[in-house]
N, C-alpha and C. Protein backbone atom coordinates (compact mmCIF):
# COMPACT_ATOMS: atom_id res chain seq x y z
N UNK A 1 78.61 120.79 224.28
CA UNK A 1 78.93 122.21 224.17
C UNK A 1 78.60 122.88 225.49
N UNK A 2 79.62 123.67 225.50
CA UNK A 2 79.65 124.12 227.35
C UNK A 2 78.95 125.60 226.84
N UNK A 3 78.71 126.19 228.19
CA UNK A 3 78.58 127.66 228.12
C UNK A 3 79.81 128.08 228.07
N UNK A 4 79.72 130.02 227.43
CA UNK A 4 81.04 130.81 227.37
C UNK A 4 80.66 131.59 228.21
N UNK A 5 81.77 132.13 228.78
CA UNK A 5 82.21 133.00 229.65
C UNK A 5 81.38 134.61 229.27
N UNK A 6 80.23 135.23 230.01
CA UNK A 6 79.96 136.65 229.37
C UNK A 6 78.61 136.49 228.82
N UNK A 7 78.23 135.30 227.97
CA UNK A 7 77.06 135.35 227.58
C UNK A 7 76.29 134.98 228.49
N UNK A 8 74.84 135.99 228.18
CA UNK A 8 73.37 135.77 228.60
C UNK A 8 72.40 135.71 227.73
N UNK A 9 71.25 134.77 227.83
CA UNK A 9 70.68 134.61 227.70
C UNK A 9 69.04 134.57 228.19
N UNK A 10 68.00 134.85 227.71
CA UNK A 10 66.77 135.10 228.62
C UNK A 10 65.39 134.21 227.57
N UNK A 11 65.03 133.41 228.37
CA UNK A 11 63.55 133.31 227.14
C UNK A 11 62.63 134.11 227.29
N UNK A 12 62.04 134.70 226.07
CA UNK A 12 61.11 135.96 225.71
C UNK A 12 59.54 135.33 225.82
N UNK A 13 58.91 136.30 226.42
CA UNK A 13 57.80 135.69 226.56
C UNK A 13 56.60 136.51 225.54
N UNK A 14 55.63 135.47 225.08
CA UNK A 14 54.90 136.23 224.05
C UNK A 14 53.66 136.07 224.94
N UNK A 15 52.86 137.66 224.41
CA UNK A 15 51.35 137.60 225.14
C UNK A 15 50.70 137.54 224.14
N UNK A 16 49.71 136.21 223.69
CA UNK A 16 49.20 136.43 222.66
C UNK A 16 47.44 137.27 223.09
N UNK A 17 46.72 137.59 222.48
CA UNK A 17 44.87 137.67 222.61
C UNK A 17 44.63 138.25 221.38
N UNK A 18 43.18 138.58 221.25
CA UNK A 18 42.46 138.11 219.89
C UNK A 18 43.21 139.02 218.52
N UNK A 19 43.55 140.43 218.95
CA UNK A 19 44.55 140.87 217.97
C UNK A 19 45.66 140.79 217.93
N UNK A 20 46.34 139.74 218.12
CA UNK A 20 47.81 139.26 218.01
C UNK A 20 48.56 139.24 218.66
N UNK A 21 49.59 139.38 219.17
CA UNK A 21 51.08 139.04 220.12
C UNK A 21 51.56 140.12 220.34
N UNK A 22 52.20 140.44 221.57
CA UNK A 22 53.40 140.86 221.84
C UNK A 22 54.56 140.52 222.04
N UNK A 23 55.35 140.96 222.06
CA UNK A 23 56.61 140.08 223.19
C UNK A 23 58.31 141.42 223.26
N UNK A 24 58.01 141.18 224.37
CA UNK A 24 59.24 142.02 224.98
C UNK A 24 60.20 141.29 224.82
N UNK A 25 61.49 142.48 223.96
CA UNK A 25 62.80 141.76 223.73
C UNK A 25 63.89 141.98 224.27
N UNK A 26 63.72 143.74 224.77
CA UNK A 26 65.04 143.88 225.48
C UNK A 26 64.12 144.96 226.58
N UNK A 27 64.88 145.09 227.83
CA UNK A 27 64.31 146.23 229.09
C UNK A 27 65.67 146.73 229.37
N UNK A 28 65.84 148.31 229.81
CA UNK A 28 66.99 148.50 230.42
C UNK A 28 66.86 148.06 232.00
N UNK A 29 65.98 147.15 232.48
CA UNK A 29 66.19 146.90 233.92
C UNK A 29 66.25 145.04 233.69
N UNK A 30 66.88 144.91 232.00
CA UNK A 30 66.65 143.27 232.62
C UNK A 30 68.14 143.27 233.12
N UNK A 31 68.54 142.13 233.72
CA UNK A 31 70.03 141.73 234.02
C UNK A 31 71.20 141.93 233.05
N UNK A 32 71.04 141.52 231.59
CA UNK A 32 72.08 141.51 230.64
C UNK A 32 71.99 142.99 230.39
N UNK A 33 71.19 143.92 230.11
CA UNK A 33 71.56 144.99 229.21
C UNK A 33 72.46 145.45 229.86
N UNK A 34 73.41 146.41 228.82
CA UNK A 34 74.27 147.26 228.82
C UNK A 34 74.35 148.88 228.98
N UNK A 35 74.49 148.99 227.30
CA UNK A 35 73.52 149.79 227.02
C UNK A 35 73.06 150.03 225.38
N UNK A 36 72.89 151.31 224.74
CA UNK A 36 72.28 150.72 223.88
C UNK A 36 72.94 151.73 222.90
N UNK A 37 72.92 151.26 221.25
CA UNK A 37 73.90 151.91 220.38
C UNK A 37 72.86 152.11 219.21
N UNK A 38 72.04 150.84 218.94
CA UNK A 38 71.21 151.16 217.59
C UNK A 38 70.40 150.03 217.48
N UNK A 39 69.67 149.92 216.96
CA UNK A 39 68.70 148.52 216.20
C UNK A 39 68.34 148.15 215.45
N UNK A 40 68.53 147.18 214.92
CA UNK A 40 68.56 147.01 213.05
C UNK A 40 68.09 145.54 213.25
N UNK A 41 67.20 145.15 212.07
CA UNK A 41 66.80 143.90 212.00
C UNK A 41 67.40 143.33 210.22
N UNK A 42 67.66 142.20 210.29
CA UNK A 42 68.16 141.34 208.86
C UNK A 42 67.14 140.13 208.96
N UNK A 43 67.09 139.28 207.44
CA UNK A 43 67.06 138.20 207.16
C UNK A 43 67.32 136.92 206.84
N UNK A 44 67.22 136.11 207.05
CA UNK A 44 68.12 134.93 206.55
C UNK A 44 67.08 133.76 205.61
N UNK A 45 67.45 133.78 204.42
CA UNK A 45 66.77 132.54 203.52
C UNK A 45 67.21 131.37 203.99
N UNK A 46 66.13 130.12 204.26
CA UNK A 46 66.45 129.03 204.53
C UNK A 46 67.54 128.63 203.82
N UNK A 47 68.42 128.05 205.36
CA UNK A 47 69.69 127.03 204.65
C UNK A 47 70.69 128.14 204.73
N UNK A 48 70.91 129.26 204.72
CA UNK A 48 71.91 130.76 204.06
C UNK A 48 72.72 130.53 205.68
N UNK A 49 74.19 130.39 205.82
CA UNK A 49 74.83 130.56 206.76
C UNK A 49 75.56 132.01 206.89
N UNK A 50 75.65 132.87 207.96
CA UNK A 50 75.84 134.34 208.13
C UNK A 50 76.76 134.41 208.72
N UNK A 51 78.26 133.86 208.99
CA UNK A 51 79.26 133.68 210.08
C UNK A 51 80.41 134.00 209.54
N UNK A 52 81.30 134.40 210.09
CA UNK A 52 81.81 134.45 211.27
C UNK A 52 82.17 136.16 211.16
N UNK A 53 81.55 136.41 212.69
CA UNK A 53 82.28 137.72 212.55
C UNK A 53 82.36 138.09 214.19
N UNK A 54 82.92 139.19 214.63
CA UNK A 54 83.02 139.36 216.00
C UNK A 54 83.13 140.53 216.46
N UNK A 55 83.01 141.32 216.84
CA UNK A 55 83.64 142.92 217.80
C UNK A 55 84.35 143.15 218.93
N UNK A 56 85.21 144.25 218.81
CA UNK A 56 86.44 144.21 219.66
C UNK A 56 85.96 145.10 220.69
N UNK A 57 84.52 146.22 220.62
CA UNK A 57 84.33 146.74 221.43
C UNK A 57 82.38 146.33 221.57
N UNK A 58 82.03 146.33 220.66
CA UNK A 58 80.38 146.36 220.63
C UNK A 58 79.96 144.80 221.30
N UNK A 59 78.92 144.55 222.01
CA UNK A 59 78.21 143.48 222.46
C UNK A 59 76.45 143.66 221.34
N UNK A 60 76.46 142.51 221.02
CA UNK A 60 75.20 142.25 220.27
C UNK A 60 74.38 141.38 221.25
N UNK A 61 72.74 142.01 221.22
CA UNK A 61 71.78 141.41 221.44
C UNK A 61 71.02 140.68 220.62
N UNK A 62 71.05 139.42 220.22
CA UNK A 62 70.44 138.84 218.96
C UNK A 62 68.90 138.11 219.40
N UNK A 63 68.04 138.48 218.65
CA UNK A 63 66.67 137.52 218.95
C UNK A 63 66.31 137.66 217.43
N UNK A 64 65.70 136.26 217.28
CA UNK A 64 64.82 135.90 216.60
C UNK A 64 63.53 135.87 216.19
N UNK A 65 62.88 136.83 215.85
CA UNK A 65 61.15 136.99 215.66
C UNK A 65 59.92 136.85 214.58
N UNK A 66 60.97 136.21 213.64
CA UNK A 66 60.15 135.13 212.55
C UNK A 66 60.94 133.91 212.12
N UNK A 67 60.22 132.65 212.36
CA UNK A 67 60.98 131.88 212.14
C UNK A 67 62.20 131.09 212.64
N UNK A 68 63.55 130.31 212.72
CA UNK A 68 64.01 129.69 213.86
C UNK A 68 65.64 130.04 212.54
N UNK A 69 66.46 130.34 213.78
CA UNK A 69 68.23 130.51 213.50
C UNK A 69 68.90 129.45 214.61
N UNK A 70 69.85 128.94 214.39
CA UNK A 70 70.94 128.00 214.52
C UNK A 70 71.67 129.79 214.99
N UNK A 71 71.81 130.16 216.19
CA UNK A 71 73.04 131.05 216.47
C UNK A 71 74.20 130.34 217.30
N UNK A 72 75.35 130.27 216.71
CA UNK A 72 76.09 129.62 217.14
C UNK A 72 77.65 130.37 217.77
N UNK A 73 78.20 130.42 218.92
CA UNK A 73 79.09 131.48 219.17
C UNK A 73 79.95 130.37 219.31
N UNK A 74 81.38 131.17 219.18
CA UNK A 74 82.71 130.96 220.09
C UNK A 74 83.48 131.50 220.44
N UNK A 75 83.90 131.01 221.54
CA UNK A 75 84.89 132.24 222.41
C UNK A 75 86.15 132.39 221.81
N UNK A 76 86.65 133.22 220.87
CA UNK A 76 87.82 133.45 220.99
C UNK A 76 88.60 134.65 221.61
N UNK A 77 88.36 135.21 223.23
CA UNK A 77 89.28 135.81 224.05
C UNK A 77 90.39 135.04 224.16
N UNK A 78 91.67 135.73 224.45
CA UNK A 78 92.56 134.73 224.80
C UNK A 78 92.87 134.90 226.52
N UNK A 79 92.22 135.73 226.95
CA UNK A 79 92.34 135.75 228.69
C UNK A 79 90.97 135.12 229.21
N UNK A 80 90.37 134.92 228.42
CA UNK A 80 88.46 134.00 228.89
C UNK A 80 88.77 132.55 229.70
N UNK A 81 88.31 131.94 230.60
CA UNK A 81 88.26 130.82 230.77
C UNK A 81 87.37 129.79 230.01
N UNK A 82 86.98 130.65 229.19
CA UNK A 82 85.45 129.97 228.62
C UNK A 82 86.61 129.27 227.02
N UNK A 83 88.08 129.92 227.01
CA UNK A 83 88.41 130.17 225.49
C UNK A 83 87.91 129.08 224.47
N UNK A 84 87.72 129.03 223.60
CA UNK A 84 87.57 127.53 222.45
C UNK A 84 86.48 127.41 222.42
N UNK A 85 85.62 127.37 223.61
CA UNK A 85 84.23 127.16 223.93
C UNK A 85 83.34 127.23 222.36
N UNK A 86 82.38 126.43 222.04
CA UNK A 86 81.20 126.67 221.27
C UNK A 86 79.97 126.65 221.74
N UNK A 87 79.18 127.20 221.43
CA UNK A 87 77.95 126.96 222.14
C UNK A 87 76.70 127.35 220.86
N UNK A 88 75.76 126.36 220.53
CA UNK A 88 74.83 126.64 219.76
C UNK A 88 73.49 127.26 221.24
N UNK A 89 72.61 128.08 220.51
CA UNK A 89 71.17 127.94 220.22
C UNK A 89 70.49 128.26 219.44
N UNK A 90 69.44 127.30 219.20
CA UNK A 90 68.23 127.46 218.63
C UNK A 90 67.09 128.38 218.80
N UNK A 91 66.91 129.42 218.33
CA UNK A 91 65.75 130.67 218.66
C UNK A 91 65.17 130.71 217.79
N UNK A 92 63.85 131.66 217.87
CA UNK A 92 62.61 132.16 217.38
C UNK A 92 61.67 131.69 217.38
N UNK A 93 60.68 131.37 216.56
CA UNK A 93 58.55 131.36 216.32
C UNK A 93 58.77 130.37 218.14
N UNK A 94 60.17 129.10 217.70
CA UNK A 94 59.62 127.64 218.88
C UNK A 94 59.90 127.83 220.49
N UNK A 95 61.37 128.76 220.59
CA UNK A 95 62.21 128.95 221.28
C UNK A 95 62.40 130.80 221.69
N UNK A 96 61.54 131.33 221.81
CA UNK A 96 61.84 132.89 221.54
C UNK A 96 62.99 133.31 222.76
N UNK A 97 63.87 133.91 222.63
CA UNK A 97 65.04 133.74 223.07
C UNK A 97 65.75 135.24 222.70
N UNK A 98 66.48 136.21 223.74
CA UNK A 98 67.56 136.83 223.41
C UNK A 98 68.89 136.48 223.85
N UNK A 99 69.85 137.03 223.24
CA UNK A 99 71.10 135.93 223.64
C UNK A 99 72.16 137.12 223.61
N UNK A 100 73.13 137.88 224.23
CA UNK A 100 73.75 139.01 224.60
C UNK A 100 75.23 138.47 224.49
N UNK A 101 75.83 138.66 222.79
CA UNK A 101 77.27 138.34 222.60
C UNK A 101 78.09 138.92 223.36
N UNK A 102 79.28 138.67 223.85
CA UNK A 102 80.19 139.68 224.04
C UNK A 102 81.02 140.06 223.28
N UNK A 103 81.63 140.74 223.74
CA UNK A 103 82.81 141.15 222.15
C UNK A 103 83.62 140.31 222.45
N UNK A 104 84.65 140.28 221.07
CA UNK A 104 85.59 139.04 221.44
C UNK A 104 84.91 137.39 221.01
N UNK A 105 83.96 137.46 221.09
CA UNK A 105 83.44 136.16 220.62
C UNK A 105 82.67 136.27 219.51
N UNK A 106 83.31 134.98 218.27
CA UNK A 106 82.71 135.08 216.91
C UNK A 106 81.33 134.39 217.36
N UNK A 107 80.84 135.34 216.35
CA UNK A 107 79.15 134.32 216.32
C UNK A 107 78.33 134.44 214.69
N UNK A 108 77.64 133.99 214.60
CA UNK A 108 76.99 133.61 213.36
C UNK A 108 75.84 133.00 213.34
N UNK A 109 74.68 132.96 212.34
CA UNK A 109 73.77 131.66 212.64
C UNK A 109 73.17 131.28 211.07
N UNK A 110 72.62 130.54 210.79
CA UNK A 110 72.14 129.83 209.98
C UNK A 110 70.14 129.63 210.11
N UNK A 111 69.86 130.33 208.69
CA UNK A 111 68.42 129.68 208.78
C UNK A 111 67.86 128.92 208.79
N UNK A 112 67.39 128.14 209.62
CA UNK A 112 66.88 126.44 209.77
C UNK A 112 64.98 126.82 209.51
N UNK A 113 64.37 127.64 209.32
CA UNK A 113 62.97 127.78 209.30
C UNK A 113 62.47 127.41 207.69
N UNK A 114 61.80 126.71 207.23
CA UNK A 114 61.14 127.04 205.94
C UNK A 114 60.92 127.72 205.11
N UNK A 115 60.63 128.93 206.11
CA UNK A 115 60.57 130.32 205.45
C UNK A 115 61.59 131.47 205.73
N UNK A 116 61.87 132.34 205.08
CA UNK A 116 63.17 133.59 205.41
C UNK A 116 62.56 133.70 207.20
N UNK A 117 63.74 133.68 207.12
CA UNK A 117 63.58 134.49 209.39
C UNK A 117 64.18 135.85 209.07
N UNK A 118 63.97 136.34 210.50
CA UNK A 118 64.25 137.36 210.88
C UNK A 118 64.61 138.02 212.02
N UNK A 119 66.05 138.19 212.29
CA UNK A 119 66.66 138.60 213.16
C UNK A 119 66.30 140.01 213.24
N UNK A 120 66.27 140.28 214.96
CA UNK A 120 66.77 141.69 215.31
C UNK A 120 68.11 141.75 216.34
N UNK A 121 68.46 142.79 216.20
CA UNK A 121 69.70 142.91 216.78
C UNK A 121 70.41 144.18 217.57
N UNK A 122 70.46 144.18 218.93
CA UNK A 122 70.20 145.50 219.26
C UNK A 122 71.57 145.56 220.33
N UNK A 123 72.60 146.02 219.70
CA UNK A 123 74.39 146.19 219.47
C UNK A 123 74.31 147.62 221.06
N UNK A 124 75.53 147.68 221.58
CA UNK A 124 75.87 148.05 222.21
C UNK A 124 76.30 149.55 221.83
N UNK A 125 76.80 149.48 220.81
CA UNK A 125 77.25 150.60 220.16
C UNK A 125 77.08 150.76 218.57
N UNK A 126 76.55 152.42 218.33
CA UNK A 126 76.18 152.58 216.90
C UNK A 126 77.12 151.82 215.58
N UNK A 127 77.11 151.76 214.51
CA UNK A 127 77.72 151.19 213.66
C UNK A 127 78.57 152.15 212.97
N UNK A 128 79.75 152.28 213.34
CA UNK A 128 81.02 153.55 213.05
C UNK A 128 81.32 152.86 211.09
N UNK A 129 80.51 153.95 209.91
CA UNK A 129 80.76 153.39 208.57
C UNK A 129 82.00 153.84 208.31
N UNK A 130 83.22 154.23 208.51
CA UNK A 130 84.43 154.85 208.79
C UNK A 130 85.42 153.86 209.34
N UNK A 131 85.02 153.27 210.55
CA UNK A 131 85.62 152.56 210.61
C UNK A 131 85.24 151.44 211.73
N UNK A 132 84.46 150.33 210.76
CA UNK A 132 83.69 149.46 211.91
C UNK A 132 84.26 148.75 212.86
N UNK A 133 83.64 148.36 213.52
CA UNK A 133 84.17 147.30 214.50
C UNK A 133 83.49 146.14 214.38
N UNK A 134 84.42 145.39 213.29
CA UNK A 134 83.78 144.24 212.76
C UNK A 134 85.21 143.37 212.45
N UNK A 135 85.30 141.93 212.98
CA UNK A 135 86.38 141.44 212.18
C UNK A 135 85.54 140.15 211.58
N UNK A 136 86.04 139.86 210.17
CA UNK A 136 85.02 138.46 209.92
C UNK A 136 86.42 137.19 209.46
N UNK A 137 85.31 136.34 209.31
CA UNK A 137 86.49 135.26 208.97
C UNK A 137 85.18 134.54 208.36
N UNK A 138 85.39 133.56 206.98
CA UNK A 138 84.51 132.87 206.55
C UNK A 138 83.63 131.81 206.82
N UNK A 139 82.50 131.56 206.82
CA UNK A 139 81.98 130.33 207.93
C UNK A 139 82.30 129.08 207.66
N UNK A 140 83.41 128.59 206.49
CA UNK A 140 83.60 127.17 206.71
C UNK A 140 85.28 127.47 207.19
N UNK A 141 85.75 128.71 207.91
CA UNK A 141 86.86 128.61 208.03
C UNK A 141 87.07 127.49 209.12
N UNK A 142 88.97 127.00 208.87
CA UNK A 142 89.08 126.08 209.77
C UNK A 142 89.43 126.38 211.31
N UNK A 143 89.60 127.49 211.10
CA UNK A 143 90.11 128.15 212.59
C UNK A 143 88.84 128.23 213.59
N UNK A 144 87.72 127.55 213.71
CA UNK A 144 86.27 127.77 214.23
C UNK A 144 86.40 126.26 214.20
N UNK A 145 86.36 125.61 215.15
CA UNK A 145 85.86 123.65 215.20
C UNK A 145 84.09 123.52 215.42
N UNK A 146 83.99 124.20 214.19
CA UNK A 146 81.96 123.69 214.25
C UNK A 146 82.03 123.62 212.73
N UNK A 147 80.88 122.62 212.30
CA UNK A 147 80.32 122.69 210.98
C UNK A 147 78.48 122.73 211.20
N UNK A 148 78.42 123.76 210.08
CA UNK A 148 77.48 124.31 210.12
C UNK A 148 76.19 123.35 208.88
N UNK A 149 76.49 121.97 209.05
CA UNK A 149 75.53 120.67 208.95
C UNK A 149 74.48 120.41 209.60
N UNK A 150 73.40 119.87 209.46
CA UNK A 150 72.28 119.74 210.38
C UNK A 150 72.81 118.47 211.07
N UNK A 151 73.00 118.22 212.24
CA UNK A 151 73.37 116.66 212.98
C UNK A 151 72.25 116.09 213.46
N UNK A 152 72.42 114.69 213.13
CA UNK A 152 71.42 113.78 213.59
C UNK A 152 71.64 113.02 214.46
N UNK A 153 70.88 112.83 215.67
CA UNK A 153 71.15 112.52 217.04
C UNK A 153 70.38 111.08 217.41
């Protein structure tokens, strides 16, 4: 799996001492940001796949901060050089990681942790309930060449 065209990625660094952790997820002076629309965090029950969906104008910032997601993108621009492209990663507790979709590319991920995870997600632009900017397609659709199986290597 190659890289796509647009995405960034950064590993997050945690400061732990005796009352617990920090960790910085997004800066407006890192390289990827944009800018900023809203922030909302979800869950995922082990095993629960969350895919496919994409935006025609919004870019998502996705990190992981309990627990570990399978986020898996693909490019479907049709002017991208990256087009077809898939690209998994693995984020959160092992891997802390933000990862900056672009629009135009479906993405999705799957809970691989033991316990419910928990995504945050911090979108480019607010969430229009009128009329979103969301297109989905189902995650075992065939039009996506990934299966969302654990592979053994």
């Amino acid at each position: 799996m190659g890289e796509i065209e647009g995405v960034w990625a950064k590993s997050l660094k945690v400061i732990p001492d005796e009352r617990g952790r920090l960790m910085e997820i997004l800066r407006a002076d890192d390289e990827g940001f944009r800018k900023f629309g809203q922030i909302y965090m979800t869950t995922n029950y082990p095993g629960v796949v969350k895919a496919w969906h994409l935006h025609e104008v919004q870019e998502d910032m996705v990190a992981c901060v309990k627990g570990m997601i399978k986020l898996v993108l693909y490019d479907a621009r049709e002017s991208s050089p990256t087009r077809g492209a898939v690209k998994e990663y693995f984020i959160g507790d092992h891997a802390p990681t933000l990862v900056r979709v672009p629009a135009g590319v479906y993405h999705g991920w799957k809970g691989i942790s033991e316990d419910e995870s928990v995504v945050v997600n911090i979108p480019t632009e607010m969430y229009d309930y009128a009329s979103p900017d969301e297109h989905r397609l189902p995650w075992d659709t065939p039009d996506i060449p990934y299966d969302w199986e654990i592979e053994f290597k």
